[in-house]
Structures are given as structure tokens and as C-alpha cells.
Protein backbone atom coordinates (compact mmCIF):
# COMPACT_ATOMS: atom_id res chain seq x y z
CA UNK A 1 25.04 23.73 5.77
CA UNK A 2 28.01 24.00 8.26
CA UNK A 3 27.12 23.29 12.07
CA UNK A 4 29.06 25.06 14.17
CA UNK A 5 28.98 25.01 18.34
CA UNK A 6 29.76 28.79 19.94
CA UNK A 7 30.27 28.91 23.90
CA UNK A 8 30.08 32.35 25.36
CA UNK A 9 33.11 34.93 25.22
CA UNK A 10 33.25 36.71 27.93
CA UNK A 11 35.55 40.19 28.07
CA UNK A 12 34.59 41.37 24.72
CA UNK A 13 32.81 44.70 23.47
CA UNK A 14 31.15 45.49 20.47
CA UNK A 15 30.93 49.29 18.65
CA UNK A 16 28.21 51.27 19.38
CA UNK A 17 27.50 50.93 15.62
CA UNK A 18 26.51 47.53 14.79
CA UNK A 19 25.56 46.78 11.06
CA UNK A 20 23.58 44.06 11.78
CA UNK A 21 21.92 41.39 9.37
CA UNK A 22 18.34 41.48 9.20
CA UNK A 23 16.79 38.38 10.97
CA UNK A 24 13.14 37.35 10.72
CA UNK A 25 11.25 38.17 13.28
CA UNK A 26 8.90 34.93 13.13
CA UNK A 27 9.87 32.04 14.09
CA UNK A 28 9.66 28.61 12.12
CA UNK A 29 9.40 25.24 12.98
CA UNK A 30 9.54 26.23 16.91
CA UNK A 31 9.67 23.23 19.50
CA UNK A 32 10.21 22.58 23.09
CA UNK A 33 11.31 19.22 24.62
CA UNK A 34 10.82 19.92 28.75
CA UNK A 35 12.79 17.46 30.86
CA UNK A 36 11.74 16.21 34.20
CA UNK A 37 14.99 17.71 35.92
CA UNK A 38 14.26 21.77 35.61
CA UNK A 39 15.57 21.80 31.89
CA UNK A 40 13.85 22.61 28.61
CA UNK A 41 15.71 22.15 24.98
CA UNK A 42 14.70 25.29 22.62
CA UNK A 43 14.72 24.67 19.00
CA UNK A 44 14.36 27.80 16.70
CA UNK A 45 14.40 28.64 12.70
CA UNK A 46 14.22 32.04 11.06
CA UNK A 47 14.90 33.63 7.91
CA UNK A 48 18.62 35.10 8.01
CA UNK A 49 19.43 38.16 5.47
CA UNK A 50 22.90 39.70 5.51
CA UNK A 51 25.12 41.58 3.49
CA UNK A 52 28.90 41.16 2.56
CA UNK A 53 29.27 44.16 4.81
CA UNK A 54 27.21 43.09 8.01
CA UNK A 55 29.21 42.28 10.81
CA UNK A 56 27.08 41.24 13.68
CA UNK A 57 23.43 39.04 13.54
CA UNK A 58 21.78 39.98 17.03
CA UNK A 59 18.99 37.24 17.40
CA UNK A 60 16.41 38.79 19.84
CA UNK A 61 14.27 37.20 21.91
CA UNK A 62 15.78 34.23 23.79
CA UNK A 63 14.75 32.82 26.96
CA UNK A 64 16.43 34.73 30.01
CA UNK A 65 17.32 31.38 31.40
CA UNK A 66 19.63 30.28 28.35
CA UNK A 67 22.24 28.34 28.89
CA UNK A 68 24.90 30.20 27.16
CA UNK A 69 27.16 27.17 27.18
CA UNK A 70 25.02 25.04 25.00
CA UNK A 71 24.34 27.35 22.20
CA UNK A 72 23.70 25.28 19.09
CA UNK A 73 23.75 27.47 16.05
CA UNK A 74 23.44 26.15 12.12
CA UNK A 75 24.13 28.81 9.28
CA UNK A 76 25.50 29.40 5.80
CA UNK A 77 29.31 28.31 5.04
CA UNK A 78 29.64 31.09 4.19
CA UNK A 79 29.55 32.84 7.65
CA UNK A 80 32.15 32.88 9.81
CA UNK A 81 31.12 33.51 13.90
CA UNK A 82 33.52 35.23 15.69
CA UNK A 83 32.48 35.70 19.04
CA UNK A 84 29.19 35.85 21.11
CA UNK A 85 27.21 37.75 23.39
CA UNK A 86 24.02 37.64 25.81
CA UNK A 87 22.91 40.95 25.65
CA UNK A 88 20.06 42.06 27.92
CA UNK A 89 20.01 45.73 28.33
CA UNK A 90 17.25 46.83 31.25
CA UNK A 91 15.91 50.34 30.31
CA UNK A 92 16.67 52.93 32.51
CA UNK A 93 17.02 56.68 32.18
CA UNK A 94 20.87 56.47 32.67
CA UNK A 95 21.67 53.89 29.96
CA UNK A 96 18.87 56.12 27.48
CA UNK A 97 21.01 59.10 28.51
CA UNK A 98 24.38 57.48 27.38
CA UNK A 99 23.09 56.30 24.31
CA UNK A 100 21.61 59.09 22.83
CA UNK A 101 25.16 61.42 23.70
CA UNK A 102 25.39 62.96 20.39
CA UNK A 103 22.34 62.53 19.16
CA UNK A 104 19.26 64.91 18.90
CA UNK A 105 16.63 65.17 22.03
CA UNK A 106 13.64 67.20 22.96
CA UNK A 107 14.02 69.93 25.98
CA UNK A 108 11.20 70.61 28.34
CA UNK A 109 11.84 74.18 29.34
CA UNK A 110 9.90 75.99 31.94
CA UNK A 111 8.07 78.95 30.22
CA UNK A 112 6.64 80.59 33.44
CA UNK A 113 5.07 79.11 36.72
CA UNK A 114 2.17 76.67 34.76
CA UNK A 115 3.52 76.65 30.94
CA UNK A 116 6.78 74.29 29.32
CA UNK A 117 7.88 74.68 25.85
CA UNK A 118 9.53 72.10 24.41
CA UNK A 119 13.08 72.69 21.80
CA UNK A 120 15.65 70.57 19.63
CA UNK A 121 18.83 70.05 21.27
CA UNK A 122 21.90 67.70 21.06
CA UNK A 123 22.91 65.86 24.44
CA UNK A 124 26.50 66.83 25.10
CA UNK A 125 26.77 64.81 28.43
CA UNK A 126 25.35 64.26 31.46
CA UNK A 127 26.31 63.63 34.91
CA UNK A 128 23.84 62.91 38.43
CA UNK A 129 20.72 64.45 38.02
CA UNK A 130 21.88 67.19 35.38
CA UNK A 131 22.17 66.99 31.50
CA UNK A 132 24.22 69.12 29.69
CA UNK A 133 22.53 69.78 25.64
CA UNK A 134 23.31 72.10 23.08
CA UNK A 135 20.36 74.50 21.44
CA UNK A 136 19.73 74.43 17.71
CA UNK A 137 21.28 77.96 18.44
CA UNK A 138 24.52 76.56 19.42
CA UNK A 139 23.89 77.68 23.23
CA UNK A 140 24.97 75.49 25.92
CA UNK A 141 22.64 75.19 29.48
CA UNK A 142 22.38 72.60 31.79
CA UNK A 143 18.86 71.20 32.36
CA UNK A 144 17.45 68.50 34.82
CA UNK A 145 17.77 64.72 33.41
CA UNK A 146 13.82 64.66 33.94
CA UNK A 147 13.15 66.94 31.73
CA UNK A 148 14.94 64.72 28.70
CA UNK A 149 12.81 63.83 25.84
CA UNK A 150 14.00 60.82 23.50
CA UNK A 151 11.79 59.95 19.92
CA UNK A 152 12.84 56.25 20.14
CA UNK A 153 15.24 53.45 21.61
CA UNK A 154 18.53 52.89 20.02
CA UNK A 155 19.45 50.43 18.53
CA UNK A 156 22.53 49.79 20.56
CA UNK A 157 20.41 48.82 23.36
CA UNK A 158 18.85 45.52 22.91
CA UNK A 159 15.41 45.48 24.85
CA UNK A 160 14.90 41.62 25.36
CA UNK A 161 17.10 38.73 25.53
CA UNK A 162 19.13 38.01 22.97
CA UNK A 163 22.54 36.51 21.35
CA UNK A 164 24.78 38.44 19.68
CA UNK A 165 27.15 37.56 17.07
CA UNK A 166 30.75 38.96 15.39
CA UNK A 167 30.21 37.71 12.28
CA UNK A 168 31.99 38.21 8.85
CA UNK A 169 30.50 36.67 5.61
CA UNK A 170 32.14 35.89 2.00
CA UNK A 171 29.31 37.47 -0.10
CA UNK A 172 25.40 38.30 0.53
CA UNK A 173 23.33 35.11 2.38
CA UNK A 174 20.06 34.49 2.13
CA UNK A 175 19.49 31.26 4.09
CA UNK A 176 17.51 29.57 7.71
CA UNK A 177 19.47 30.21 10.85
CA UNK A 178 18.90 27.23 12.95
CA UNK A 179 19.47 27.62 16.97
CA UNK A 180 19.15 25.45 19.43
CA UNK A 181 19.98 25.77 23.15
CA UNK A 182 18.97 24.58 26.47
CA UNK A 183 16.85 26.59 29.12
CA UNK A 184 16.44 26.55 33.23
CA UNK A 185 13.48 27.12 35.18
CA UNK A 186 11.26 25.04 33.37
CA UNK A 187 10.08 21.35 34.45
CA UNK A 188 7.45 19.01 34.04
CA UNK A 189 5.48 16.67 36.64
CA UNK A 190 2.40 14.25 36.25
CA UNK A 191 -0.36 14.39 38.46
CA UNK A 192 -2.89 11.40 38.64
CA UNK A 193 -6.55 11.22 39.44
CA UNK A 194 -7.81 7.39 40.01
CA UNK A 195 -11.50 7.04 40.13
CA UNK A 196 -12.81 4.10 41.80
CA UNK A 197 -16.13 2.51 41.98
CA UNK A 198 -16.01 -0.69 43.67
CA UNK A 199 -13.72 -3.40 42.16
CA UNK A 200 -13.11 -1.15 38.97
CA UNK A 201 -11.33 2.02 38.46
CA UNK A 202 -10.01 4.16 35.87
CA UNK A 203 -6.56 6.53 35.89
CA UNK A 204 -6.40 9.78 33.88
CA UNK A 205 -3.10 11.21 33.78
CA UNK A 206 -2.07 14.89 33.33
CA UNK A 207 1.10 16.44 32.39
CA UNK A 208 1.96 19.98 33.88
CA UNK A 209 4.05 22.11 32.41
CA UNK A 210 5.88 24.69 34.68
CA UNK A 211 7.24 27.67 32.50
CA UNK A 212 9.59 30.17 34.27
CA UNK A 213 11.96 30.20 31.69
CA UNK A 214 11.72 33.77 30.98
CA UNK A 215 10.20 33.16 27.43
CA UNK A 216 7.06 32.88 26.18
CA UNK A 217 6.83 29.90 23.60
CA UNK A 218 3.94 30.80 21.05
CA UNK A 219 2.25 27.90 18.85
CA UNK A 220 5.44 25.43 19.90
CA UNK A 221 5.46 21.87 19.15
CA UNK A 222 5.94 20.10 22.50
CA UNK A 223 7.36 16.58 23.67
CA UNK A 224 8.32 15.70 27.18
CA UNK A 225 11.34 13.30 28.17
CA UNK A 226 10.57 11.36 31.10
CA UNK A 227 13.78 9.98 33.18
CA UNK A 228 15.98 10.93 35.13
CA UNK A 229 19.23 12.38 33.03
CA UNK A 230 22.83 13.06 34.32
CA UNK A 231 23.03 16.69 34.80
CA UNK A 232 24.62 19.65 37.13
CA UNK A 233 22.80 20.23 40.08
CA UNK A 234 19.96 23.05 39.21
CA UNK A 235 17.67 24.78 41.41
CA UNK A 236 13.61 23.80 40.71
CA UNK A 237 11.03 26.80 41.09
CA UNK A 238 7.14 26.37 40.82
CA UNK A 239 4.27 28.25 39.92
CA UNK A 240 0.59 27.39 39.01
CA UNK A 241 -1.92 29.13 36.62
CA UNK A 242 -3.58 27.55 33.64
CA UNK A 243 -4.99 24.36 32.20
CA UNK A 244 -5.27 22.67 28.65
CA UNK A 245 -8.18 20.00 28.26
CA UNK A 246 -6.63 17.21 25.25
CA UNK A 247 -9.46 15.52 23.18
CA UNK A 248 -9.39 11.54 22.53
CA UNK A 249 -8.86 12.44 18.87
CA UNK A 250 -5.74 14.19 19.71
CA UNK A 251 -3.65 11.26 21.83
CA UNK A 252 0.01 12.05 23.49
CA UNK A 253 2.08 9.89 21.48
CA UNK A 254 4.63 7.67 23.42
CA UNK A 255 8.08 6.49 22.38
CA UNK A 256 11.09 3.94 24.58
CA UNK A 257 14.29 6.14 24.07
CA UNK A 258 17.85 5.36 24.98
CA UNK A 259 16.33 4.31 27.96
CA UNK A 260 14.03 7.54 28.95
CA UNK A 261 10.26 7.84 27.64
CA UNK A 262 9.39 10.19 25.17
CA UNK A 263 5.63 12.00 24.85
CA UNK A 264 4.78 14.14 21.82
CA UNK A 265 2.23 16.40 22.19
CA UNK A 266 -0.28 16.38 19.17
CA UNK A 267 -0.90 19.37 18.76
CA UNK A 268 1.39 23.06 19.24
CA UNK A 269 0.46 24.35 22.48
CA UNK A 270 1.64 28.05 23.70
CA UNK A 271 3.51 28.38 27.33
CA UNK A 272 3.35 32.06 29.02
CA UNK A 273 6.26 32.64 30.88
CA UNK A 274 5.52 32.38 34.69
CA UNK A 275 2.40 30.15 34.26
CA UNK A 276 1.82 26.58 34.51
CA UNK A 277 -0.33 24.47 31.30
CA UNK A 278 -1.85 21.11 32.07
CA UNK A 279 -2.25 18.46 29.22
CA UNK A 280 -4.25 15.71 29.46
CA UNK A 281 -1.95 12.92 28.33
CA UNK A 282 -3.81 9.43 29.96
CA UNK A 283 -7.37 8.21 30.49
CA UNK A 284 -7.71 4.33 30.96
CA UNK A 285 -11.10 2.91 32.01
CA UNK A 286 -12.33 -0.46 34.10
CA UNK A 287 -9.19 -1.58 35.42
CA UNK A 288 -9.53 -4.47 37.98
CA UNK A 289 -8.66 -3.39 41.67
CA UNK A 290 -7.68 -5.33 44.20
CA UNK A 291 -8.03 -3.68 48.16
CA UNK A 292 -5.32 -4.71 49.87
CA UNK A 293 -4.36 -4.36 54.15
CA UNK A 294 -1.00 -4.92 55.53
CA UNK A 295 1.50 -4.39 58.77
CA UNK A 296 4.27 -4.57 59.64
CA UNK A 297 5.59 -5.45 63.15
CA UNK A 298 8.37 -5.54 65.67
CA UNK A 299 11.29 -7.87 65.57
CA UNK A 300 10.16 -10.87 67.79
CA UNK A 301 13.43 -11.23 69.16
CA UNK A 302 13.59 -7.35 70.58
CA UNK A 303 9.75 -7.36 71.56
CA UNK A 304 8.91 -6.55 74.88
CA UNK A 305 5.79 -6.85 76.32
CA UNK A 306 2.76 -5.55 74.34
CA UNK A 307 2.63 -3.76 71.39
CA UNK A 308 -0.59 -2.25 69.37
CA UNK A 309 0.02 -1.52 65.41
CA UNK A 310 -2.47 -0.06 62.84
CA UNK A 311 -3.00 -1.54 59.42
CA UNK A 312 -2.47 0.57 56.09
CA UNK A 313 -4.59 -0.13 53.48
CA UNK A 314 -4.22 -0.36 49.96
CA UNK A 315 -5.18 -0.04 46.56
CA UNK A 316 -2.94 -2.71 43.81
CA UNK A 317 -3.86 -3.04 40.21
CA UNK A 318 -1.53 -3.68 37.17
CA UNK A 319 -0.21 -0.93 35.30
CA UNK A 320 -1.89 0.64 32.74
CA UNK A 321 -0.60 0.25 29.10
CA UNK A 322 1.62 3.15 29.11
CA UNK A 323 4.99 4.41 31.05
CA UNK A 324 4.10 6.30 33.67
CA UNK A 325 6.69 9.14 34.73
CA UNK A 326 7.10 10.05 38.43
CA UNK A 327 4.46 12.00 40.63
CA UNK A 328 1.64 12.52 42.23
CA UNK A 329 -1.22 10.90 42.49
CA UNK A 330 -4.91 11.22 44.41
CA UNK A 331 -7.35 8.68 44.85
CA UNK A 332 -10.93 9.45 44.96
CA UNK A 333 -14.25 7.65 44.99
CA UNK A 334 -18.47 7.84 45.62
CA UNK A 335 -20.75 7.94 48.20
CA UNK A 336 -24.19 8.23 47.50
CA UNK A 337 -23.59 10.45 45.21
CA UNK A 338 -20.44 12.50 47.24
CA UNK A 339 -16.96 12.64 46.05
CA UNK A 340 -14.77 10.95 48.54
CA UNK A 341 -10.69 11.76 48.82
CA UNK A 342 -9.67 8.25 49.80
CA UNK A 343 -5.84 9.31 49.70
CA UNK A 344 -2.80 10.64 48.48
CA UNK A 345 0.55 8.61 46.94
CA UNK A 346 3.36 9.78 44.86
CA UNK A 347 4.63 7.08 42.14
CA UNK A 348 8.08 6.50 41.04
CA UNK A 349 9.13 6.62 36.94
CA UNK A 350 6.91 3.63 36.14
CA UNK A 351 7.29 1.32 32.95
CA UNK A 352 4.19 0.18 31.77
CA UNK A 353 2.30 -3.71 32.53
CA UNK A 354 3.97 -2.98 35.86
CA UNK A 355 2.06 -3.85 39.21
CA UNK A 356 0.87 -0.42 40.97
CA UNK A 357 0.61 -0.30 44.84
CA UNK A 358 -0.71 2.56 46.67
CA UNK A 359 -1.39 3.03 50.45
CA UNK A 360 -4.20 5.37 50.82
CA UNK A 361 -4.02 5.41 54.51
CA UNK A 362 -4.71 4.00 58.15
CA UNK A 363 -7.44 1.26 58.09
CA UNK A 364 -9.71 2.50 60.94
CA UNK A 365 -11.36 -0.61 61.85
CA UNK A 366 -8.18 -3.34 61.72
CA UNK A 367 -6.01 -3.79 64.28
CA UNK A 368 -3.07 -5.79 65.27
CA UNK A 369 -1.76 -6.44 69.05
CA UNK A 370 1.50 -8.45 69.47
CA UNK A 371 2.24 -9.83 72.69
CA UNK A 372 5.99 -11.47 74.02
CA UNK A 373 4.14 -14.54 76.32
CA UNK A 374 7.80 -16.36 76.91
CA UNK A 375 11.44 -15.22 76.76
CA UNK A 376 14.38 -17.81 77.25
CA UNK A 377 17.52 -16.56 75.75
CA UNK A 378 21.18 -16.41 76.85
CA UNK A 379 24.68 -15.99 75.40
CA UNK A 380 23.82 -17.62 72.18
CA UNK A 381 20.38 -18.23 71.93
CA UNK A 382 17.31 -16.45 71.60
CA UNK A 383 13.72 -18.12 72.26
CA UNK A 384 10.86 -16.47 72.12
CA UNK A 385 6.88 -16.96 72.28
CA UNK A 386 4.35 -14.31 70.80
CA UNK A 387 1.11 -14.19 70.92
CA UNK A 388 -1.20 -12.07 67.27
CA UNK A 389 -3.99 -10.60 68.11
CA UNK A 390 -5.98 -9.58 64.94
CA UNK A 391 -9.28 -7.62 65.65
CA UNK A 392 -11.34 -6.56 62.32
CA UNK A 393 -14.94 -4.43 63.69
CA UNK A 394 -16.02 -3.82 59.65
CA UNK A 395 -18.91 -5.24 58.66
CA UNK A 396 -17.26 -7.30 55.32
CA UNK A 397 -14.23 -10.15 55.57
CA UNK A 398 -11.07 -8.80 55.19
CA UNK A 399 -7.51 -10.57 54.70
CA UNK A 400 -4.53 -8.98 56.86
CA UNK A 401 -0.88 -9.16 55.90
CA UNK A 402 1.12 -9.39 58.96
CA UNK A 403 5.16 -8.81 58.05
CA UNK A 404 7.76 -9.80 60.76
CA UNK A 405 11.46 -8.89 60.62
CA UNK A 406 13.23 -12.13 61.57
CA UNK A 407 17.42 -13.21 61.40
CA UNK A 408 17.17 -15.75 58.95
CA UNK A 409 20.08 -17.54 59.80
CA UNK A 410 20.02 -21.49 58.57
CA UNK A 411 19.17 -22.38 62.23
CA UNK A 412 16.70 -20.16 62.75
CA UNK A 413 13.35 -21.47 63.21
CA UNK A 414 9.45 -20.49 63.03
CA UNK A 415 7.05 -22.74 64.56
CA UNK A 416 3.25 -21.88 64.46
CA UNK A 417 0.21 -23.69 63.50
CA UNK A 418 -0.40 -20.00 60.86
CA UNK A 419 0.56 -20.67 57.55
CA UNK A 420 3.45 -18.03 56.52
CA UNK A 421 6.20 -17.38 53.73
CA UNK A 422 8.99 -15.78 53.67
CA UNK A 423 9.48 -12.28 51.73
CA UNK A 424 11.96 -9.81 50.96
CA UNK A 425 14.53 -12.16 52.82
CA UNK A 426 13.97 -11.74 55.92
CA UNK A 427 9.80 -11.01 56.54
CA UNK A 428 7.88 -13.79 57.99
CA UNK A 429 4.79 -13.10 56.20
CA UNK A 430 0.99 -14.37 57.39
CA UNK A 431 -1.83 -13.72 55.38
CA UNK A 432 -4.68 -13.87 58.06
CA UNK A 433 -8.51 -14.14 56.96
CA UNK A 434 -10.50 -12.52 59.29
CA UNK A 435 -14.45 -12.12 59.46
CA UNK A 436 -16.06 -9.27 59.79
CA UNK A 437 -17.16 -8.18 63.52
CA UNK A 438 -14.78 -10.68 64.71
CA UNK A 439 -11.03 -11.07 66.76
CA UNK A 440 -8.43 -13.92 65.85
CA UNK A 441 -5.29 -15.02 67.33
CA UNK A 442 -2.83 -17.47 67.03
CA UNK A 443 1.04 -18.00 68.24
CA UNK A 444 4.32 -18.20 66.95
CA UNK A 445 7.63 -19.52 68.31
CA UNK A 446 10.71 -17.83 67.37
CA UNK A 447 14.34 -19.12 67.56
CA UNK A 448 17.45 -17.60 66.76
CA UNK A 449 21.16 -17.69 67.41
CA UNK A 450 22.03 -14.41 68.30
């Protein structure tokens, strides 16, 4: 077989009489690979017959969205492609009218005030609102385009999307014309649901598929390709409509590849244009959960009198045995017997055994007051005392993570009777046990060159 790469020649016209090959209209070994980035790779097979004498293959049926530039075509040696052709003719009465110049049409002729009768006629021409035909009689009148009649549809007009080829081949082919090309309007996204219940929880994972491609894929073989690949700047359009339940029999099978992650659906799955199909791809159970509550505070050295700050709370676990690709997820739990939304995150393209954060919101009983108790600075110095005020009105023990931006210049220096590290360079970090129903504070001296 002979691969050959066509881009799209624009400023050519075919014949109105195209003796085309005769292409199968089902499709074999059909599959989709849907990118994260508004991009979908088509792969298509069907049988090809052609004659010596055929000089075009018009392959009908392609997404509307095709990417004319990355037509992928594989056929007989044999073949030669010339040139190629979206062609996408929308019906309407003027483009019937040209194409059946010529060529026989029924009449609608008013008999009297309530009665037509219909005759045979040839369409001469037509112009605005008139058509001029010629009886089986050989008389010539003018009648109103409305009143046009047409058996059928040409074949010169091509009703759906679809490639067209100026072909020329050696001797009669019988072989499988492969095609692939890339789409637009398509995408992908994950959503996540994690289910708590006290320290455990468990994450199920599904894939949505968002199909305005302008093609409906029927029984297709599916993957996803999770990353983010270098590509021209496209435009991303959504819609939502349907969803697909997976059994645990039939798993999404996951692949490392040149650096993106691949998912093969298990089983062939059909996408309606304009609709939205949601695979169940993910379902891990009793994974250990850790409830975590953090701040984080004004720069000492700019503070000014008193400041009050809420704590975000968390929920950290590691990650789950699978890559994760980017999006949404919602966090829900129980009360007696109630679902609870506890709070919405979005994640990042996530490799798997990887530490999962995820602030669910605004802690409603912790609070944290800082407080500037001394100042002494000049030109080059900066000295500062600050008083924490950590108040925690729950009813369980909770541990606070207080984070303060600080210059951490080699003569800087903390002093405090809190224990605290330093993280991501510059945060002085406290980790602050606190009872429940209960208030703690404690002071910190801060000095800085400036």
C-alpha cells in the first residue's frame, strides 16, 4: 500500500459529470482518539471499488469540522490523487434549479381556481422567481419556481460532508481506503465525585465527552489523550446531554505515552453530534484522608495594626493509582442520612501516587487575629513585634497552619517561643494545636534589613 498525504486545493472545479468509484458506505474499523485541547483524530476504513475509467472517489460523510490540512489518506498504488475537495452542498431551491437545467421536471399547472395538473417538461433556465421549461410538446412558458417538481437529488450535489478526489487509476482496484484526519469542536474533561465518610473516602472519576464535531461517530472505538499538546490556538464550545454508566468488568485501560496519558475505552461507544457522553473511567474505595486547616497572613514587616484572617480548610490524601487528567472535582459527604456538598476544586493533569490537596472552603469556626504590638525600624532596619491570636469555637481539637511571608535574608531573624519551619523559601510556618472551645496566642519577633 502507498501512503500518500493530500492538503486541500483550493481554485479548482470539477465537471458536472463525475464518474465516481463506488465507496462502501459502512465503515470499518472506525476510532476516535479526543484530545483535551478541542481536537479529535478520525480514523476511517471502507471498501474502495473503481474502474480504469473512474476519475473522482467522493468519500461522503466527514465531520463538518475537518481539518482539511491534515487529511491522511492510504490507497492502492495504483491510484494516483490529483487534487481534493470539501464539498458540502446546502440544499436549496436555487442550487436544485441549476442542477437539474437540462434535465426532465414535473410542472404544477393551474387547471382552474381549486384544481393543478401536473406535466413532463425540461428546465431550460431560470432566473428570480420564474422558471423557464419546455413541454413534451416542444412549447415554451414561463412558470413560477414554486411550482417546480424534481424526482430526486443529483448527484452533482453532495448532501453531507465529504472529500472529493481527482483521481486516475492504472487498471480496476478493488482494495480498503484508509483516511485519517483531525476534527475541531470536540474535547474531553474529567469530572470527580469524592465521597467521604469520616477518615475514609473514595474518588470515582468520569470522562465527558463533548461532541460538536458535526459528525455522528456510530459503534467507534474510543481512547482519550490526556496532556496538554502544542497546537494552534482553537476556539472550545460546550454542550451537555447524555450519560454512559461503565461496568467493573469493562475497565478504561491506561497507558504513559511520549509523555501524555493514554485511556482506551473498552468497549465502542457511539457520540451524537451536539451531545455530550459520560464514561465512567475511575472508582477507588477507602482511601485514608487527612482534614487539613491553614492561613496565610500579612508580611510582618508591612503589618499595621490589627488584622482578622479566616482559615481554609482542607481535604489531602495521596493519589489514587492512576493519572488523573485536569478538572473538576466536587466533594460531598453524610449527615444523618443527608447528602452534604462540602465543596468544589478543580485539579491540574495529575500523575498518579501523587499527594492531592483540596480546599473545600472557609472554616467557620477558626480564626486568626494578628496584631503589630512594637515597631522600631529606620533606614536599614526593620524590627517588629506581633502578637497570634488563634481562636477555635468547634467542639473537636484542631491543628492550624499559620504561613508568614518573611525576607529571608542571612540576617534576618525569627524569635518566638512557637515552634516554626521554614517553607516555600520564604513562609515562616507554625503548626498551632488548638483545643476545642478554646483561644491561644503567642508572639513573634521579626527582624530584617530592609
Amino acid at each position: 500500500m502507498k501512503k500518500l498525504t493530500m492538503a486541500l486545493l483550493t481554485g479548482l472545479t470539477f465537471s458536472s459529470t463525475l464518474f465516481s468509484a463506488t465507496l462502501s458506505n459502512e465503515i470499518k474499523n472506525s476510532s476516535l482518539v479526543v484530545y483535551n485541547s478541542n481536537l479529535g483524530l478520525v480514523h476511517e476504513e471502507r471498501e474502495l471499488s473503481l474502474h480504469q475509467s473512474d476519475t473522482s472517489i467522493i468519500y461522503k460523510g466527514v465531520a463538518s469540522s475537518v481539518q482539511t490540512d491534515s487529511i491522511n489518506v492510504e490507497i492502492s498504488p495504483d491510484v494516483t490523487l490529483y487534487s481534493q475537495q470539501y464539498r458540502f452542498d446546502s440544499l436549496t431551491q436555487s442550487k436544485l434549479l441549476q442542477a437539474h437545467i437540462g434535465k426532465k421536471v414535473e410542472v404544477r399547472l393551474l387547471r382552474n381556481k381549486n384544481e393543478f395538473k401536473l406535466i413532463s417538461a425540461t428546465l431550460l433556465a431560470f432566473n428570480g422567481q420564474k422558471s423557464i421549461v419546455k413541454t413534451l410538446d416542444y412549447k415554451i412558458i414561463t412558470v413560477k419556481n414554486d411550482n417546480i417538481i424534481f424526482d430526486s437529488i443529483p448527484d452533482t450535489l453532495i448532501t453531507k460532508p465529504s472529500l472529493v478526489w481527482n483521481i486516475k487509476s492504472k487498471k480496476d482496484v478493488k482494495t480498503t481506503m484508509k483516511l485519517d484526519y483531525l476534527i475541531s469542536n470536540i474535547n474531553f474533561k474529567s469530572n470527580y465525585i469524592l465521597n467521604i465518610d469520616e477518615d475514609k473516602a473514595s474518588l470515582v472519576g468520569w470522562i465527558s465527552v463533548n461532541n460538536r464535531s458535526g459528525k455522528r461517530f456510530e459503534n467507534t472505538k474510543l481512547s482519550l489523550l490526556a496532556g496538554d499538546i502544542q497546537q494552534k490556538p482553537v476556539q472550545i464550545e460546550r454542550v451537555y446531554k447524555t450519560m454512559r454508566v461503565m461496568s467493573n468488568a469493562q475497565r478504561v485501560v491506561e497507558k504513559s505515552f511520549e509523555g501524555y496519558h493514554f485511556y482506551a475505552i473498552p468497549f465502542n461507544i457511539t457520540l451524537a453530534n451536539n451531545e455530550t457522553t459520560q464514561i465512567k473511567f475511575l472508582q477507588e474505595n477507602n482511601i485514608s484522608i487527612q482534614r487539613l486547616y491553614s492561613t496565610t497572613l500579612s508580611n510582618p514587616l508591612y503589618l499595621q495594626g490589627e488584622q482578622k484572617s479566616d482559615v481554609s480548610q482542607f481535604i489531602a490524601f495521596n493519589g489514587v493509582s492512576m493519572p488523573l487528567p485536569k478538572g473538576d472535582i466536587r466533594i460531598y459527604s453524610q449527615l444523618e442520612g443527608q447528602t452534604i456538598l462540602l465543596g468544589e476544586n478543580a485539579i491540574s493533569h495529575t500523575p498518579k501516587n501523587t499527594d492531592i490537596k483540596l480546599r473545600t472552603g472557609t472554616n467557620f469556626d477558626l480564626k486568626v487575629v494578628q496584631k503589630t504590638t512594637k515597631r522600631e525600624s529606620n533606614d536599614e532596619w526593620f524590627n517588629v513585634d506581633v502578637e497570634y491570636s488563634v481562636s477555635n469555637n468547634s467542639d473537636t481539637n484542631k491543628t492550624v497552619e499559620i504561613l508568614v511571608p518573611f525576607n529571608t535574608h542571612t540576617d534576618s531573624k525569627v524569635d518566638t517561643n512557637e515552634t516554626y519551619t521554614f517553607t516555600k523559601g520564604n513562609l515562616v510556618t507554625f503548626s498551632v494545636k488548638i483545643k476545642a472551645n478554646a483561644n491561644k496566642k503567642f508572639n513573634v519577633n521579626y527582624e530584617s534589613k530592609k
